[in-house]
C-alpha atoms as a PDB file:
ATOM      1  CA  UNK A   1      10.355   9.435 -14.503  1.00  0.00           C
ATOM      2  CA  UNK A   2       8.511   8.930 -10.988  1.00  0.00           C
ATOM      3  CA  UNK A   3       8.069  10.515  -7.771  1.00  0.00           C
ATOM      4  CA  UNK A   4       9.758   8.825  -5.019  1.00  0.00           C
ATOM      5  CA  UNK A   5       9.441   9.556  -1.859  1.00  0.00           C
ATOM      6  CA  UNK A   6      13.099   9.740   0.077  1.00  0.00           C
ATOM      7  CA  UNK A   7      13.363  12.709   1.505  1.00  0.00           C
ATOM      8  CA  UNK A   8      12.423  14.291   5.524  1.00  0.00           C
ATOM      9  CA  UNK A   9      13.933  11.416   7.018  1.00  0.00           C
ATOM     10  CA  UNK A  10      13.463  12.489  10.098  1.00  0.00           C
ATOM     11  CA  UNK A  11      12.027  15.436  11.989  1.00  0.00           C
ATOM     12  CA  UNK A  12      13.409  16.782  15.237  1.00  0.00           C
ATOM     13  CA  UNK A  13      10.930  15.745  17.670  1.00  0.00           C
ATOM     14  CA  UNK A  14       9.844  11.963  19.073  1.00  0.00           C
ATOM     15  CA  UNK A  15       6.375  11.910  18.313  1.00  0.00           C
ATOM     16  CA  UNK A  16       6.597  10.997  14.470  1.00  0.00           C
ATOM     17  CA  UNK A  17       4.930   8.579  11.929  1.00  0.00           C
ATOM     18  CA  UNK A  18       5.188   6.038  10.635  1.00  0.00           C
ATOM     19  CA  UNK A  19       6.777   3.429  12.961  1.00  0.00           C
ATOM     20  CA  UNK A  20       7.380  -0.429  13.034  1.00  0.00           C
ATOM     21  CA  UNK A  21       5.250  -2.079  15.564  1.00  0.00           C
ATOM     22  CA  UNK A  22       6.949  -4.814  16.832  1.00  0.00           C
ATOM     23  CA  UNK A  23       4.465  -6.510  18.708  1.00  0.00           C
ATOM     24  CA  UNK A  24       6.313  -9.064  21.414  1.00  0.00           C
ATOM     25  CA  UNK A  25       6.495  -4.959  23.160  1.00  0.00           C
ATOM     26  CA  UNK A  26       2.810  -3.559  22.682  1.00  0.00           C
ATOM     27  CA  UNK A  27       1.203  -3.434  25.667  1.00  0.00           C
ATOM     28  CA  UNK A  28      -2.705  -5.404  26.274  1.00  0.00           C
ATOM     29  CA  UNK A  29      -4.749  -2.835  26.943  1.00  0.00           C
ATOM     30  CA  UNK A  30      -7.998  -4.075  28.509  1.00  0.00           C
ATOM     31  CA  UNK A  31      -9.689  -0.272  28.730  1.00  0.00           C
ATOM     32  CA  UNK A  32      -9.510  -0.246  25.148  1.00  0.00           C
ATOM     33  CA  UNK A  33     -12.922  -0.661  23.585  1.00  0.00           C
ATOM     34  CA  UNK A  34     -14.134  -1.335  20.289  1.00  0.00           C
ATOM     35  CA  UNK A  35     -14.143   0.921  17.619  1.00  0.00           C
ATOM     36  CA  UNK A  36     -17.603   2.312  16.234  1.00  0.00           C
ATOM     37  CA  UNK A  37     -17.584   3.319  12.486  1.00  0.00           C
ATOM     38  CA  UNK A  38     -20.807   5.269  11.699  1.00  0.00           C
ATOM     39  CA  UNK A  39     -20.680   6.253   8.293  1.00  0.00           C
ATOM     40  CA  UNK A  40     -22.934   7.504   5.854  1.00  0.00           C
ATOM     41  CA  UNK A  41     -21.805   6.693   1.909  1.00  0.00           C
ATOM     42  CA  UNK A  42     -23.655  10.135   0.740  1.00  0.00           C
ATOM     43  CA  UNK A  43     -21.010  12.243   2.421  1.00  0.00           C
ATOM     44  CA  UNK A  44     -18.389  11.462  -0.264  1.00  0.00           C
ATOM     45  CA  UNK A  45     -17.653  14.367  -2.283  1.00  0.00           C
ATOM     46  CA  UNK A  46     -14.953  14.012  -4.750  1.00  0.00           C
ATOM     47  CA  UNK A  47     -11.907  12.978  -5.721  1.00  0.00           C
ATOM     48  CA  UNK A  48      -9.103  14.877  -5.938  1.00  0.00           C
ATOM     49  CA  UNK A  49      -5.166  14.250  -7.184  1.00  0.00           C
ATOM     50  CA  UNK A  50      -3.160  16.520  -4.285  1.00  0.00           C
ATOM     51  CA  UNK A  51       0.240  15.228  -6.133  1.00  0.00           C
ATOM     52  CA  UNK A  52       1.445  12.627  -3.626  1.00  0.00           C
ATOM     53  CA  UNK A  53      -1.468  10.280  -3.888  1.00  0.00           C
ATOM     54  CA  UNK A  54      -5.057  10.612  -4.486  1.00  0.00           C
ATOM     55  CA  UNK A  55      -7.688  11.971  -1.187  1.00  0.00           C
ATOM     56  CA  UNK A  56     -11.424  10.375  -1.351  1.00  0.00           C
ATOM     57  CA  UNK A  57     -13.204  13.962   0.493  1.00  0.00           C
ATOM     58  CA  UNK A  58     -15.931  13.592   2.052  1.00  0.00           C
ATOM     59  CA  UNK A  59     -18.191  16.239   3.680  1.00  0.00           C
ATOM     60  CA  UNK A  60     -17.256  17.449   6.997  1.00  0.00           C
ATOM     61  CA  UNK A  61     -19.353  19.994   7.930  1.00  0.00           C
ATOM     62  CA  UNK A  62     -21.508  17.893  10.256  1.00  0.00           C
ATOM     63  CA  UNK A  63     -21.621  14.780  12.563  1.00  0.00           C
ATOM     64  CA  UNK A  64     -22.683  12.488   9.413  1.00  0.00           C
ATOM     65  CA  UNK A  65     -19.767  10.343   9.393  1.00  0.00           C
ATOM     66  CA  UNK A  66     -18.463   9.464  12.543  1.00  0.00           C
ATOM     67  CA  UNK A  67     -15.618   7.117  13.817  1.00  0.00           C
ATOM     68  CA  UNK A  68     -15.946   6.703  17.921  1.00  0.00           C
ATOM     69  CA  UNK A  69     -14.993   4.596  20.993  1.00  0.00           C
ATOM     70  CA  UNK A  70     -11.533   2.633  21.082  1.00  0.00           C
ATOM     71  CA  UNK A  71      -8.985   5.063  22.427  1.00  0.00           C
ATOM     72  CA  UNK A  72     -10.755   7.691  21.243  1.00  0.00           C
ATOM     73  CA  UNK A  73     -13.093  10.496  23.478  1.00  0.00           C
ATOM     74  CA  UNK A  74     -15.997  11.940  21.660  1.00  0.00           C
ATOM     75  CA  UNK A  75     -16.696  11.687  18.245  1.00  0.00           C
ATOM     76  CA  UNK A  76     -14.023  12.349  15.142  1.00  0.00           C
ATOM     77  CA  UNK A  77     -15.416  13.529  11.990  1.00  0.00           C
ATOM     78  CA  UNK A  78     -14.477  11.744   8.345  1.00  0.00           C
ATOM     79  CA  UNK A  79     -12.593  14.219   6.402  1.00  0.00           C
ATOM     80  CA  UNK A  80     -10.648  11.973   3.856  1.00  0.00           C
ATOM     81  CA  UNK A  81      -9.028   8.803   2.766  1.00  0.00           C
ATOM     82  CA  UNK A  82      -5.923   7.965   0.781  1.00  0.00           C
ATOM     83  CA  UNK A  83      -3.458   5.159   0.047  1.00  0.00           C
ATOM     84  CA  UNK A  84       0.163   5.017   0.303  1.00  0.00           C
ATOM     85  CA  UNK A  85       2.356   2.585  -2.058  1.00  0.00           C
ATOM     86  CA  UNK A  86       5.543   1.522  -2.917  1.00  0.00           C
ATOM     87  CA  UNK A  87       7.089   1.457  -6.632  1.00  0.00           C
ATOM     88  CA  UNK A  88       6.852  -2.387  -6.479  1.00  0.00           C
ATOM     89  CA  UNK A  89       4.157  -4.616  -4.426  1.00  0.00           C
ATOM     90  CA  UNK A  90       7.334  -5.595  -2.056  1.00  0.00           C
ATOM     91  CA  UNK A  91       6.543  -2.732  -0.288  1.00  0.00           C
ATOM     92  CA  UNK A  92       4.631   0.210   0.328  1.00  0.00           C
ATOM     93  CA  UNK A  93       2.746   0.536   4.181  1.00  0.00           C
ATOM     94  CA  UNK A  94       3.709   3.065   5.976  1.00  0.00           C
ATOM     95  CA  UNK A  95       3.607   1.451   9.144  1.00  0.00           C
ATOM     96  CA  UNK A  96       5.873  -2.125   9.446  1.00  0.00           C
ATOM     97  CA  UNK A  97       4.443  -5.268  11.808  1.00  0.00           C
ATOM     98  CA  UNK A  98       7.441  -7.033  13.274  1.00  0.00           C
ATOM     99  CA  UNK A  99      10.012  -5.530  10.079  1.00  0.00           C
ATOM    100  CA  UNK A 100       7.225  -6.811   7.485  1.00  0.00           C
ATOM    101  CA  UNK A 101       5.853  -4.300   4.953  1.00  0.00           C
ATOM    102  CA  UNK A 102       3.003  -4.508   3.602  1.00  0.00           C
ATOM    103  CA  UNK A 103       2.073  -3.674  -0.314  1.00  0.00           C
ATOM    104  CA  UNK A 104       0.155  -0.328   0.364  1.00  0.00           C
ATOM    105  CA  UNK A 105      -1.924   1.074   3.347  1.00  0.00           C
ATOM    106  CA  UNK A 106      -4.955   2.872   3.713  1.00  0.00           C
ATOM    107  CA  UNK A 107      -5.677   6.031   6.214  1.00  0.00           C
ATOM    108  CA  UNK A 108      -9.017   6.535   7.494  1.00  0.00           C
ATOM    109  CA  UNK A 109      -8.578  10.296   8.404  1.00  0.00           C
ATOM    110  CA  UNK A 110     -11.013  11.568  10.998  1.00  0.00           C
ATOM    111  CA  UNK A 111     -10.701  15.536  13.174  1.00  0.00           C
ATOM    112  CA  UNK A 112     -11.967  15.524  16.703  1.00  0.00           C
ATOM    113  CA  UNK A 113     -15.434  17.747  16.181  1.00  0.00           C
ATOM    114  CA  UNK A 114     -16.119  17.158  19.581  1.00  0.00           C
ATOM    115  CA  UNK A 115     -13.176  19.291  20.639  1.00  0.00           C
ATOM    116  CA  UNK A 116     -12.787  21.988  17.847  1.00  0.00           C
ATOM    117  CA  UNK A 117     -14.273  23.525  14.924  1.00  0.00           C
ATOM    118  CA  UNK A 118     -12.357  22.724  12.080  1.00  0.00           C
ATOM    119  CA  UNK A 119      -9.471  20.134  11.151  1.00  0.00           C
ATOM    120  CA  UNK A 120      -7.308  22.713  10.471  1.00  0.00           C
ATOM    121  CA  UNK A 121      -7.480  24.034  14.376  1.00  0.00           C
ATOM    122  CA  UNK A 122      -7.997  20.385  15.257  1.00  0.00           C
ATOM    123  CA  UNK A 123      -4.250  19.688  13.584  1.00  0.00           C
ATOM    124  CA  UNK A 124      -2.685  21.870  16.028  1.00  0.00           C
ATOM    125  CA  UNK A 125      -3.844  19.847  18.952  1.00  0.00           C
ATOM    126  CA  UNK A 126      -2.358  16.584  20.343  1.00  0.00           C
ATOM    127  CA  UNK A 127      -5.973  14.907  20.410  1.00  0.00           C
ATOM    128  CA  UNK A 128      -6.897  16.361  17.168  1.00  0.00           C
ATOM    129  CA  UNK A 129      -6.718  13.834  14.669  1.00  0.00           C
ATOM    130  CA  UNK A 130      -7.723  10.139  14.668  1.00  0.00           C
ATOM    131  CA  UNK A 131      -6.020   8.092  11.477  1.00  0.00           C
ATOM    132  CA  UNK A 132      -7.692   4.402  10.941  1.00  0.00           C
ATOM    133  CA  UNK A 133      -4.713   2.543   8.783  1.00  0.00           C
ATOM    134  CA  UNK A 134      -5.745  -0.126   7.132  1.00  0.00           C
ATOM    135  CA  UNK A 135      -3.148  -3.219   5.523  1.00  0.00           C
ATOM    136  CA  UNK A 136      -3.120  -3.990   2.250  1.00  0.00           C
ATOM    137  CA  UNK A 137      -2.198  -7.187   0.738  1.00  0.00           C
ATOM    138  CA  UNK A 138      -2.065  -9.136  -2.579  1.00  0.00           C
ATOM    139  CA  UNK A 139      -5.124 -11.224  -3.638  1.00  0.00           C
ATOM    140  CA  UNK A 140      -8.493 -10.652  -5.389  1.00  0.00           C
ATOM    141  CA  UNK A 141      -9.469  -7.034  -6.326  1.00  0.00           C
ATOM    142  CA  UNK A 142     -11.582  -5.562  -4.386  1.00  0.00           C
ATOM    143  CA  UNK A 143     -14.635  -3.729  -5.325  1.00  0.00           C
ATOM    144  CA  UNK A 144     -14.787  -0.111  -3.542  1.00  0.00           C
ATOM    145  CA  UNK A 145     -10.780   0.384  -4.697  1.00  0.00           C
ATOM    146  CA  UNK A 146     -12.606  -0.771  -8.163  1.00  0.00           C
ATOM    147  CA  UNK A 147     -15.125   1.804  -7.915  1.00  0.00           C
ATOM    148  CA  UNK A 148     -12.216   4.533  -7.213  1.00  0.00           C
ATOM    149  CA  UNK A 149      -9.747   3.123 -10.085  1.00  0.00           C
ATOM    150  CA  UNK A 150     -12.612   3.432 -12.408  1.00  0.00           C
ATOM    151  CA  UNK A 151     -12.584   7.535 -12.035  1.00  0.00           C
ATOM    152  CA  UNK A 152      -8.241   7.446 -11.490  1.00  0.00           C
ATOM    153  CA  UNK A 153      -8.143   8.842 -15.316  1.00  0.00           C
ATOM    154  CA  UNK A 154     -10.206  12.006 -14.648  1.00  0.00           C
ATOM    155  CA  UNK A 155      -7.643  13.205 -11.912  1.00  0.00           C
ATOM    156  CA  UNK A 156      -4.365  11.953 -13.376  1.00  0.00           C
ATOM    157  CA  UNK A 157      -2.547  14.978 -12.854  1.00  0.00           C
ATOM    158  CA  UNK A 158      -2.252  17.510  -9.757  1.00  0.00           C
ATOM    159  CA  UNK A 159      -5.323  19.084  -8.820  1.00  0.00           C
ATOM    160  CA  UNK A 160      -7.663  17.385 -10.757  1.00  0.00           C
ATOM    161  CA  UNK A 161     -10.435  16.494  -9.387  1.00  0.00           C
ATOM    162  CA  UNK A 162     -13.796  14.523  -9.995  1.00  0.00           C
ATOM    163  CA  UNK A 163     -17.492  13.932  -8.471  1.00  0.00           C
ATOM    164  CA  UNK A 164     -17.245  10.845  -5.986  1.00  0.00           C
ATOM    165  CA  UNK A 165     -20.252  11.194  -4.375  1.00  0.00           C
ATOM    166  CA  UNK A 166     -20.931   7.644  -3.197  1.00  0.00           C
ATOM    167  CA  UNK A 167     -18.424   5.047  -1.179  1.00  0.00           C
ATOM    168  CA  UNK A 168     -19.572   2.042   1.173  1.00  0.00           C
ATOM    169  CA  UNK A 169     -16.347   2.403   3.087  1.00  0.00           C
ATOM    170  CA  UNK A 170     -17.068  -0.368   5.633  1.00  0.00           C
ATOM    171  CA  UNK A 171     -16.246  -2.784   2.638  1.00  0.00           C
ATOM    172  CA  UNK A 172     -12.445  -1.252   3.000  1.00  0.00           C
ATOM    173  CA  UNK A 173     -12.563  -2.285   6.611  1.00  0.00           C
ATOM    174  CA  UNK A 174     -11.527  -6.124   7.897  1.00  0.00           C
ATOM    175  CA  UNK A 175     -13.561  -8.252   9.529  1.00  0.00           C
ATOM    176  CA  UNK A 176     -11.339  -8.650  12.448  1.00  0.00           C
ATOM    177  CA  UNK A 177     -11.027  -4.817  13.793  1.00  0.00           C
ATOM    178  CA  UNK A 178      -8.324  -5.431  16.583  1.00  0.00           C
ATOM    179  CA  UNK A 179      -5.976  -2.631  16.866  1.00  0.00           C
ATOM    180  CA  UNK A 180      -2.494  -1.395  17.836  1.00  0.00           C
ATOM    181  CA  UNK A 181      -2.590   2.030  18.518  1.00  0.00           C
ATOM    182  CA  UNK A 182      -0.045   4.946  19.627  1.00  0.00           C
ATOM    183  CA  UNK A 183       0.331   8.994  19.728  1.00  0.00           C
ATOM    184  CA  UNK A 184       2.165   9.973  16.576  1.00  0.00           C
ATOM    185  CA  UNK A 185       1.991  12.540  14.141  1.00  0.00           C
ATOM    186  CA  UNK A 186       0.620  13.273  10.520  1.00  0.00           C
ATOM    187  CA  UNK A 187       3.341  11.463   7.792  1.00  0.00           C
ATOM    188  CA  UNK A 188       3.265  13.874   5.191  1.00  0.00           C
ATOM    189  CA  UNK A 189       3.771  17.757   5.489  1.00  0.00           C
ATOM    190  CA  UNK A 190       4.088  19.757   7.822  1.00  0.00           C
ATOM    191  CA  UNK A 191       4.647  16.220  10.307  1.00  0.00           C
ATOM    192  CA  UNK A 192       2.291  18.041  13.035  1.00  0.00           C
ATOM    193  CA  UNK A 193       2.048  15.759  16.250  1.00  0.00           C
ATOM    194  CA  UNK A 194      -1.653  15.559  16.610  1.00  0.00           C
ATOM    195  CA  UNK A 195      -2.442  11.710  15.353  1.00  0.00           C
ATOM    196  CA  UNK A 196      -4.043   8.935  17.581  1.00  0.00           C
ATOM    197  CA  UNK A 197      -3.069   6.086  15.367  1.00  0.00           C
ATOM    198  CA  UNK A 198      -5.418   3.198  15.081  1.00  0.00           C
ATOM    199  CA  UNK A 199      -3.727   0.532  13.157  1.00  0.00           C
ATOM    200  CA  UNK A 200      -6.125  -2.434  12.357  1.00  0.00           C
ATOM    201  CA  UNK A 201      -4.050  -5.635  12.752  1.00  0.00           C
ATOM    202  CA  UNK A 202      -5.964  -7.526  10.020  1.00  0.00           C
ATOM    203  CA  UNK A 203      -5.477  -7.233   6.053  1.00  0.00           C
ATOM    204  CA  UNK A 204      -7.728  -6.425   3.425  1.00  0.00           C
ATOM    205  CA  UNK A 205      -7.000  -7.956  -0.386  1.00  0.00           C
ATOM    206  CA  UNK A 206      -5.918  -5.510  -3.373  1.00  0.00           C
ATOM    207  CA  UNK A 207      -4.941  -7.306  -7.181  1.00  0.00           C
ATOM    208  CA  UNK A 208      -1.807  -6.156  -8.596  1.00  0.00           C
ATOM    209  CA  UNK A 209      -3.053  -4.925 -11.315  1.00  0.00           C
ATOM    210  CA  UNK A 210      -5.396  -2.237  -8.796  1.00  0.00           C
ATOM    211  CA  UNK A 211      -2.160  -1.084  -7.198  1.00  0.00           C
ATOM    212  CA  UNK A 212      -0.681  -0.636 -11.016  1.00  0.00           C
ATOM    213  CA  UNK A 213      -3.038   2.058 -11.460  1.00  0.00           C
ATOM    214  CA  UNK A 214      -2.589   3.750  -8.355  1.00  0.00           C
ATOM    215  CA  UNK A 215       1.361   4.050  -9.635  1.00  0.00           C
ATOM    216  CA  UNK A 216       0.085   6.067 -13.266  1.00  0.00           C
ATOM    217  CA  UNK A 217      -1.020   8.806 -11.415  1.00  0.00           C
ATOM    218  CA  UNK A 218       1.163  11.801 -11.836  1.00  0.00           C
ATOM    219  CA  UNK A 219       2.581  14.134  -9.678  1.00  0.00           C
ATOM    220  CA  UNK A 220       2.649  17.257 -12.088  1.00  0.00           C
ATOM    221  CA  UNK A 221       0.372  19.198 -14.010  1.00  0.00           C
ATOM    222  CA  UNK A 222      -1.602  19.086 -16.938  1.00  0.00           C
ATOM    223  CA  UNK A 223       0.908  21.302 -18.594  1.00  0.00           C
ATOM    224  CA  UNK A 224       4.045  20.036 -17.303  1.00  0.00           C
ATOM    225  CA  UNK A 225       6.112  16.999 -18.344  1.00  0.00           C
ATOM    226  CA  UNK A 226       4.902  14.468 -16.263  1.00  0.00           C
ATOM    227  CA  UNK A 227       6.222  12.913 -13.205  1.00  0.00           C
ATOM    228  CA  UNK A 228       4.299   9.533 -11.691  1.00  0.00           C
ATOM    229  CA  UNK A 229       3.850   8.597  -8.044  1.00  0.00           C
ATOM    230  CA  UNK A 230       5.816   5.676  -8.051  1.00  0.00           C
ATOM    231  CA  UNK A 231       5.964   5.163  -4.616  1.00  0.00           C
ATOM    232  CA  UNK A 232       4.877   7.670  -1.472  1.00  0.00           C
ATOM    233  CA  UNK A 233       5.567   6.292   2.296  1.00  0.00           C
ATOM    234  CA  UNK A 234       7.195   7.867   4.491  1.00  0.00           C
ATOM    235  CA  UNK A 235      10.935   6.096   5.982  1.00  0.00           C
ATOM    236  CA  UNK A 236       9.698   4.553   9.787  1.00  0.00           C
ATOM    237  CA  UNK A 237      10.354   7.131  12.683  1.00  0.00           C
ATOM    238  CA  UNK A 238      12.107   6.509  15.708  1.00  0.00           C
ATOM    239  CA  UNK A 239       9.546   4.996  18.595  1.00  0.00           C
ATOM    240  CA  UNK A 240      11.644   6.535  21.036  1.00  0.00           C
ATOM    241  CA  UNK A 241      10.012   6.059  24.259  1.00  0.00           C
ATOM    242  CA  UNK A 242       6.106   5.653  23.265  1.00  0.00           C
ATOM    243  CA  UNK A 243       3.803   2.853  24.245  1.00  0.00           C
ATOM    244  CA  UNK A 244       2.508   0.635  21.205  1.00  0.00           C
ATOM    245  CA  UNK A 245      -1.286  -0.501  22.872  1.00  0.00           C
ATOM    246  CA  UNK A 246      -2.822  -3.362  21.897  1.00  0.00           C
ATOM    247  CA  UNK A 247      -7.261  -4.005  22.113  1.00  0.00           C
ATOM    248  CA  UNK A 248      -6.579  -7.617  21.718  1.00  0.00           C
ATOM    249  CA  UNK A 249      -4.018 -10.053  24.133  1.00  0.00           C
ATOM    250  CA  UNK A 250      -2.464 -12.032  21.568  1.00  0.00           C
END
């Protein structure tokens, strides 16, 4: 029996996540700057099954690891990182380029400590969170998601969790780091409206076999009879009448 993830459609507001980017619309936006990732690998903390995927945490106390720049103003913290996937590699992403899904995505969750004092203040705040999503598609396995995988069986039910305590993110990030971004909202409970999506418009590689393992986690307890994560995107949202920017004129 799996987990799959088909319900809260829609919320009734016009700021929600995910969406499909079609991008003969998004608009060049030549202001748009380059994004700065400053991250230290120490900051990792653990990792920790929160029953609808699996969060990397890292430590957020201080200005340590820092994502900047783009359309961003100030500095936004690293809190987390998880994956979303689908219950076969036809789909998964959250976000869709042009009706195209992707296999799984990655978000690069960051809280504007420039602003407030802790994410949960910073959630309630349209400028208060800054998500880095990151495509995944098939090909060779990659190395970091190896390094997670590796520790998967130590957290295979609902809050477990385990000592992560070292991740060289950058090697989850593209080369290419040209981005679509928008104003949308967090895609899993409670939907708050604070997001500045920055969607990187270049893939990175997963195997199949990496995303098989993401798909035996479980979304019960130790004790209970268990449930996997199948699959855990959220249906696209309605764009409505937002503006999809673009840092690169294609």
């Amino acid at each position: 029996m799996g987990l799959h993830y088909s319900h809260h459609k829609h919320c009734l507001t016009h700021f929600q996540s995910p969406i499909n980017i079609h991008t003969r619309t998004v608009k060049y936006d030549p202001s748009l700057k380059p994004l700065k990732f400053s991250y230290d690998p120490k900051t990792a903390k653990r990792i920790v099954n929160v029953g609808h995927c699996f969060n990397v945490e890292f430590e957020d106390t201080c200005d340590k690891s820092v994502l900047s720049e783009g359309p961003l103003a100030g500095y936004y913290r690293l809190s987390q990182f998880h994956f979303h996937w689908g219950s076969s590699n036809k789909d998964g992403s959250e976000h869709v380029i042009d009706g195209k899904l992707y296999p799984a995505e990655l978000h690069i969750v960051h809280w504007n400590s420039y602003r407030y004092v802790t994410f949960e203040e910073a959630a309630h705040h349209p400028d208060g969170v800054a998500v880095v999503g990151v495509f995944l598609k098939l090909g060779e396995a990659n190395p970091v998601i190896q390094s997670i995988i590796e520790n998967l069986d130590k957290v295979k039910t609902k809050g477990k969790a385990c000592p992560f305590t070292e991740v060289d993110l950058p090697c989850l990030l593209p080369k290419n780091l040209n981005y679509w971004t928008y104003m949308g909202s967090l895609t899993t409970k409670p939907y708050f409206e604070c997001v500045t999506w920055i969607i990187l418009q270049e893939a990175i590689a997963v195997s199949s076999e990496q995303l098989d393992h993401f798909r035996r986690l479980q979304c019960t307890s130790e004790n209970e009879n268990p449930t996997f994560i199948l699959e855990n995107h959220r249906p696209i949202q309605p764009l409505d009448h937002r503006v999809v920017r673009s840092s690169c004129d294609i």
